[in-house]
PDB file of N, CA and C in Angstrom:
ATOM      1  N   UNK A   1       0.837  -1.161   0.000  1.00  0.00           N
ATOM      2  CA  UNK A   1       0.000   0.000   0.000  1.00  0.00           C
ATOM      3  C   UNK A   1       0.891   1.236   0.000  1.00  0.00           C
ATOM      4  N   UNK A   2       0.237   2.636  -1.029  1.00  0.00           N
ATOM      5  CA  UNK A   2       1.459   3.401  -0.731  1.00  0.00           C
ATOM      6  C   UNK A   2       0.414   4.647  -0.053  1.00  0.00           C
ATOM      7  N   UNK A   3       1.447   5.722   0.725  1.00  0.00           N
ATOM      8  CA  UNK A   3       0.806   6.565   1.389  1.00  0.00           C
ATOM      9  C   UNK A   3       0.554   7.631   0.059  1.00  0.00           C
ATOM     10  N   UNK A   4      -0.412   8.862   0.468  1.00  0.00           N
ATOM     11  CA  UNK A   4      -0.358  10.251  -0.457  1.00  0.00           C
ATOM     12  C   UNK A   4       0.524  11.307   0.552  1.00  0.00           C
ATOM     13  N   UNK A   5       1.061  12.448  -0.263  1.00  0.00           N
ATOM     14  CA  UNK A   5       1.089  13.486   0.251  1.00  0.00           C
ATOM     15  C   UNK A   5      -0.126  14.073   1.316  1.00  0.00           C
ATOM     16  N   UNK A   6       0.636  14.602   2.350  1.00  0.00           N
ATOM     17  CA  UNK A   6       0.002  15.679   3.560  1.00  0.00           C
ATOM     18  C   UNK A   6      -0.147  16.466   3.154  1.00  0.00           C
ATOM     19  N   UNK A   7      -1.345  17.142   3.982  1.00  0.00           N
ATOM     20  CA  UNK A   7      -1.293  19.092   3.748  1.00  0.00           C
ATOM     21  C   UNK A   7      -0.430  19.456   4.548  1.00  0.00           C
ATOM     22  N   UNK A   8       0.152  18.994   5.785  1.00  0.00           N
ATOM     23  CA  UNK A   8       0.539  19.365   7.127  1.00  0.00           C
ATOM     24  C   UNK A   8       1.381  18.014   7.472  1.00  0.00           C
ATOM     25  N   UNK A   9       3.399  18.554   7.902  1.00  0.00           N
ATOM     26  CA  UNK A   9       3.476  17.383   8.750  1.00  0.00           C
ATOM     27  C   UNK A   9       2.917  16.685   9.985  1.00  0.00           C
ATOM     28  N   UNK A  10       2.866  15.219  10.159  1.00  0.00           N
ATOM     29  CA  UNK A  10       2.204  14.924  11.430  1.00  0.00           C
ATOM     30  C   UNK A  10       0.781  15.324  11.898  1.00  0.00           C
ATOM     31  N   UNK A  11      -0.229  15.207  10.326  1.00  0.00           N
ATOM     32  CA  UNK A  11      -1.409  15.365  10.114  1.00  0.00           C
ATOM     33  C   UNK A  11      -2.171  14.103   9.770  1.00  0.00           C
ATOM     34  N   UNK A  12      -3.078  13.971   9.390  1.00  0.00           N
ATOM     35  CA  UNK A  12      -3.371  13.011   8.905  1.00  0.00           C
ATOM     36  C   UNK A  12      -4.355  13.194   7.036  1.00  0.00           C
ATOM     37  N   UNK A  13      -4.496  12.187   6.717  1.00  0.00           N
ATOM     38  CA  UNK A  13      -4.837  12.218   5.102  1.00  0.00           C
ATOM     39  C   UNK A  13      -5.374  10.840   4.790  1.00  0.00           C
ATOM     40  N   UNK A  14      -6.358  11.097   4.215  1.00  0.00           N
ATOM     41  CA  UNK A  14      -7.218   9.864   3.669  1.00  0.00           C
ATOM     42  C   UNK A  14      -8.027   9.948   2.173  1.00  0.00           C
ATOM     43  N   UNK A  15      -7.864   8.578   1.943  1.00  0.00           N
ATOM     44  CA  UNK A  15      -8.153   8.120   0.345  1.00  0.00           C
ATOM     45  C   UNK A  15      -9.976   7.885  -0.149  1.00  0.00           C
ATOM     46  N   UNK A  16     -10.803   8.157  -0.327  1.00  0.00           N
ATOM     47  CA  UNK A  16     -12.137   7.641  -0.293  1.00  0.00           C
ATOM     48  C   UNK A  16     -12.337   6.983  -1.928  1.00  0.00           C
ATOM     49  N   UNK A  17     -11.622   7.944  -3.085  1.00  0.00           N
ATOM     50  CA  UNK A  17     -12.411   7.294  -3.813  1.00  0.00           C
ATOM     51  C   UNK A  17     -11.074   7.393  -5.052  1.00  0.00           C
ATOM     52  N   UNK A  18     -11.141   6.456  -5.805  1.00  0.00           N
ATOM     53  CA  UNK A  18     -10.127   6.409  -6.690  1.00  0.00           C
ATOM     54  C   UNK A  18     -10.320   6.468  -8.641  1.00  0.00           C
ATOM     55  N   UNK A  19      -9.821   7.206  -9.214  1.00  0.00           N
ATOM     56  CA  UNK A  19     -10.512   7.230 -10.566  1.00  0.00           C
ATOM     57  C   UNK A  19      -9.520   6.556 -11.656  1.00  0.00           C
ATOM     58  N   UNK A  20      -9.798   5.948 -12.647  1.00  0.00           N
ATOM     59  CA  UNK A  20      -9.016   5.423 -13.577  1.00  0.00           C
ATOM     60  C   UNK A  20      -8.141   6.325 -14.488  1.00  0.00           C
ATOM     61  N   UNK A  21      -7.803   7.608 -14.428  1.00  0.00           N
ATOM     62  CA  UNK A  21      -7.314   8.568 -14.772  1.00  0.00           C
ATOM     63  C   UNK A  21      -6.043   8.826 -14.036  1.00  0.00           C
ATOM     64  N   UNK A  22      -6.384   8.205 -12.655  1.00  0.00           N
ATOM     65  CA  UNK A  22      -4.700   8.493 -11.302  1.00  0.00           C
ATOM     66  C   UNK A  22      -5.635   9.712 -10.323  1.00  0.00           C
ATOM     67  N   UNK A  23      -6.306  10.172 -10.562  1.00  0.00           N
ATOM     68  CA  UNK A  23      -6.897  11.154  -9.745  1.00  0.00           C
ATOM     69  C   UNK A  23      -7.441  10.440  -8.033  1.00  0.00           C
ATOM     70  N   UNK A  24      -7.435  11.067  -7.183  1.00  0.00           N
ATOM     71  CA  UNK A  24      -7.590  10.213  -6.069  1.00  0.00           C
ATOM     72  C   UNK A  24      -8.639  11.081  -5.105  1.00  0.00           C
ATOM     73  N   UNK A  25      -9.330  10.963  -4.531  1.00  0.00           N
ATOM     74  CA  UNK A  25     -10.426  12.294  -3.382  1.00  0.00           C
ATOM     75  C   UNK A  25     -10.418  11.990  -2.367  1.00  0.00           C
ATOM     76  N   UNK A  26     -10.042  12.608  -1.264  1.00  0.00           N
ATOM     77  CA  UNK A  26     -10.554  12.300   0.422  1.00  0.00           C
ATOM     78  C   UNK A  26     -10.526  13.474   0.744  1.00  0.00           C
ATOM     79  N   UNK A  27      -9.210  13.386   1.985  1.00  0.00           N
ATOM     80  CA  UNK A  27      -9.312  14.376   3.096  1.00  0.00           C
ATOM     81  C   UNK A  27      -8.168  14.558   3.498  1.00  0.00           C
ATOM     82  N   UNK A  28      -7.368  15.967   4.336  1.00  0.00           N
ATOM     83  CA  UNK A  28      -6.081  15.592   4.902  1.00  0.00           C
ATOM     84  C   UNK A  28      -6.616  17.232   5.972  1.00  0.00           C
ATOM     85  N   UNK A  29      -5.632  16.773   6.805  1.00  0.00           N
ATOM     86  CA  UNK A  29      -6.183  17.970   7.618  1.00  0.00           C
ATOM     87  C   UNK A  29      -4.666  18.625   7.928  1.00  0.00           C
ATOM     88  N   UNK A  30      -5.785  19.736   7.595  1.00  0.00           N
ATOM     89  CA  UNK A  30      -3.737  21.268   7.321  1.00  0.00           C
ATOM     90  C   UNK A  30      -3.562  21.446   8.022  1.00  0.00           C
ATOM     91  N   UNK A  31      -2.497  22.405   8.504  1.00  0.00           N
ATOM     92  CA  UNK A  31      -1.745  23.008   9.519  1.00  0.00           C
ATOM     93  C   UNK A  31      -2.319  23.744  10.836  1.00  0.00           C
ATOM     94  N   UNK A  32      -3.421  23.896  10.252  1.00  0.00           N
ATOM     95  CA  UNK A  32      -4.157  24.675  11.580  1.00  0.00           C
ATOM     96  C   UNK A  32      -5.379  23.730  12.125  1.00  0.00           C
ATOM     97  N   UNK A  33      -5.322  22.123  11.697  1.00  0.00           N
ATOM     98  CA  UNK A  33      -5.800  21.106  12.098  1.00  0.00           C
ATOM     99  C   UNK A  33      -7.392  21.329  11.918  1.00  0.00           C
ATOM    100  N   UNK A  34      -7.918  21.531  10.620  1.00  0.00           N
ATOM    101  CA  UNK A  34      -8.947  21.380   9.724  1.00  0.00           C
ATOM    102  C   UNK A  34      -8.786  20.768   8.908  1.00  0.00           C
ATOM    103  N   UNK A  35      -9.703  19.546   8.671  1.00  0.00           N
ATOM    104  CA  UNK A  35     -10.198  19.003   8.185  1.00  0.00           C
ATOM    105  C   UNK A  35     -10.672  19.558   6.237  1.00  0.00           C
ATOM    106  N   UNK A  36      -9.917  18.924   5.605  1.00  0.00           N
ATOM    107  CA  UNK A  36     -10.137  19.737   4.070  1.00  0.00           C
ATOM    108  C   UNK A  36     -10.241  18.264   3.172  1.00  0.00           C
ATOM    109  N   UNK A  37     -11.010  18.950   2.193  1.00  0.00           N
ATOM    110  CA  UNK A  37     -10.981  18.006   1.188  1.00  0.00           C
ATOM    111  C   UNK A  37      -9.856  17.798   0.193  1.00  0.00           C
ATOM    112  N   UNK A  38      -9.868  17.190  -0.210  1.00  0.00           N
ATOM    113  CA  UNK A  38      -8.300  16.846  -1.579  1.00  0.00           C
ATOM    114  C   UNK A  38      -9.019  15.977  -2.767  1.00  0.00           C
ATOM    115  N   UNK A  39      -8.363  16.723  -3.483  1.00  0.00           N
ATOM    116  CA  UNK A  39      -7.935  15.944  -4.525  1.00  0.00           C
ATOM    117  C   UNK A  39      -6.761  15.803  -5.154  1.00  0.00           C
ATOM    118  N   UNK A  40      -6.051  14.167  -5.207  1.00  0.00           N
ATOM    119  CA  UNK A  40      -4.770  14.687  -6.228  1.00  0.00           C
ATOM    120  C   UNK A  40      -4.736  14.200  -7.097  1.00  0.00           C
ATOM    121  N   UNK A  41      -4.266  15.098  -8.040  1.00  0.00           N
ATOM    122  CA  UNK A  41      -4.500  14.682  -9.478  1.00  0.00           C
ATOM    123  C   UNK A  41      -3.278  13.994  -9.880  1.00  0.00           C
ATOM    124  N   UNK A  42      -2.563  13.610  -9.347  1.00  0.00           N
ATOM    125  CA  UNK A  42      -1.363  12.336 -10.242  1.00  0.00           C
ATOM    126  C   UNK A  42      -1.299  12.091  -8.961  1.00  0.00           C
ATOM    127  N   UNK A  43      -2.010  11.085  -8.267  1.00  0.00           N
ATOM    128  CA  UNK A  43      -1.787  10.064  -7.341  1.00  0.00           C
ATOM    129  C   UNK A  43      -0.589   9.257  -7.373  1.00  0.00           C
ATOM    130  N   UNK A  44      -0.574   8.835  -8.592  1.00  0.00           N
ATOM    131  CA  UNK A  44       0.413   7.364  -9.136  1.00  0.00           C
ATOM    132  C   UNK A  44       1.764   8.225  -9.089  1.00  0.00           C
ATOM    133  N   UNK A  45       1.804   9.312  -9.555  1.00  0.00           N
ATOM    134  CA  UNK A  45       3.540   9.648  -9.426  1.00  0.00           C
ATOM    135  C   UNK A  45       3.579  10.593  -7.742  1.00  0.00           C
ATOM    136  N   UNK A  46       2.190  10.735  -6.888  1.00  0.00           N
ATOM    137  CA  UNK A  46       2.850  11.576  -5.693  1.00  0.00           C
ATOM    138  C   UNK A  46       3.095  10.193  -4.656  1.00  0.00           C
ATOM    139  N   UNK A  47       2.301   8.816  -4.934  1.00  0.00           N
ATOM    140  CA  UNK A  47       2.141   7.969  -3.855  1.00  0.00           C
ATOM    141  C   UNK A  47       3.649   7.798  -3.586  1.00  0.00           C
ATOM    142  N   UNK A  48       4.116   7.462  -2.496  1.00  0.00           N
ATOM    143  CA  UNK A  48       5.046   6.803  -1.730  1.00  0.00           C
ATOM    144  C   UNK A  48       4.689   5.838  -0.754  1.00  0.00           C
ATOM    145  N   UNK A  49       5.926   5.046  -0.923  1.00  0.00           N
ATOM    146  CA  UNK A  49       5.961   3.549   0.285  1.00  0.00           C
ATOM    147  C   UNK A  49       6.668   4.696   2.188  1.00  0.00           C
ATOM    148  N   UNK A  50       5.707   4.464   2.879  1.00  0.00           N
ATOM    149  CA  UNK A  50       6.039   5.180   4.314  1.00  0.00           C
ATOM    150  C   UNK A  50       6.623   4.287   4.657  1.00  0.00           C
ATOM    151  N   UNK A  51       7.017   5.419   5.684  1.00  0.00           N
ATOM    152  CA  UNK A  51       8.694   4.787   6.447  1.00  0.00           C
ATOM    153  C   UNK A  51       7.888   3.880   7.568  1.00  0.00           C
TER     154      UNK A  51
END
């Protein structure tokens, strides 16, 4: 499984829905610890394997 980019270090970020394009939608919560929606649009080249 690979992780996505944060909005915020030592935040958290989540995946809900995935599109055949690489596009990806959830949630990650920013720096001032709100809760935001995301989308990223090249999933496949931001994912990384976490440490």
């Amino acid at each position: 499984m690979l992780a996505l980019p944060r909005l915020a270090a030592n935040q958290a970020s989540t995946a809900q829905s995935v599109a055949d394009d690489g596009r990806v939608g959830g949630a990650a919560v920013n720096a001032g610890g709100t809760l935001k929606p995301v989308i990223w649009t090249c999933a496949t080249k931001q994912a990384y394997l976490p440490k």
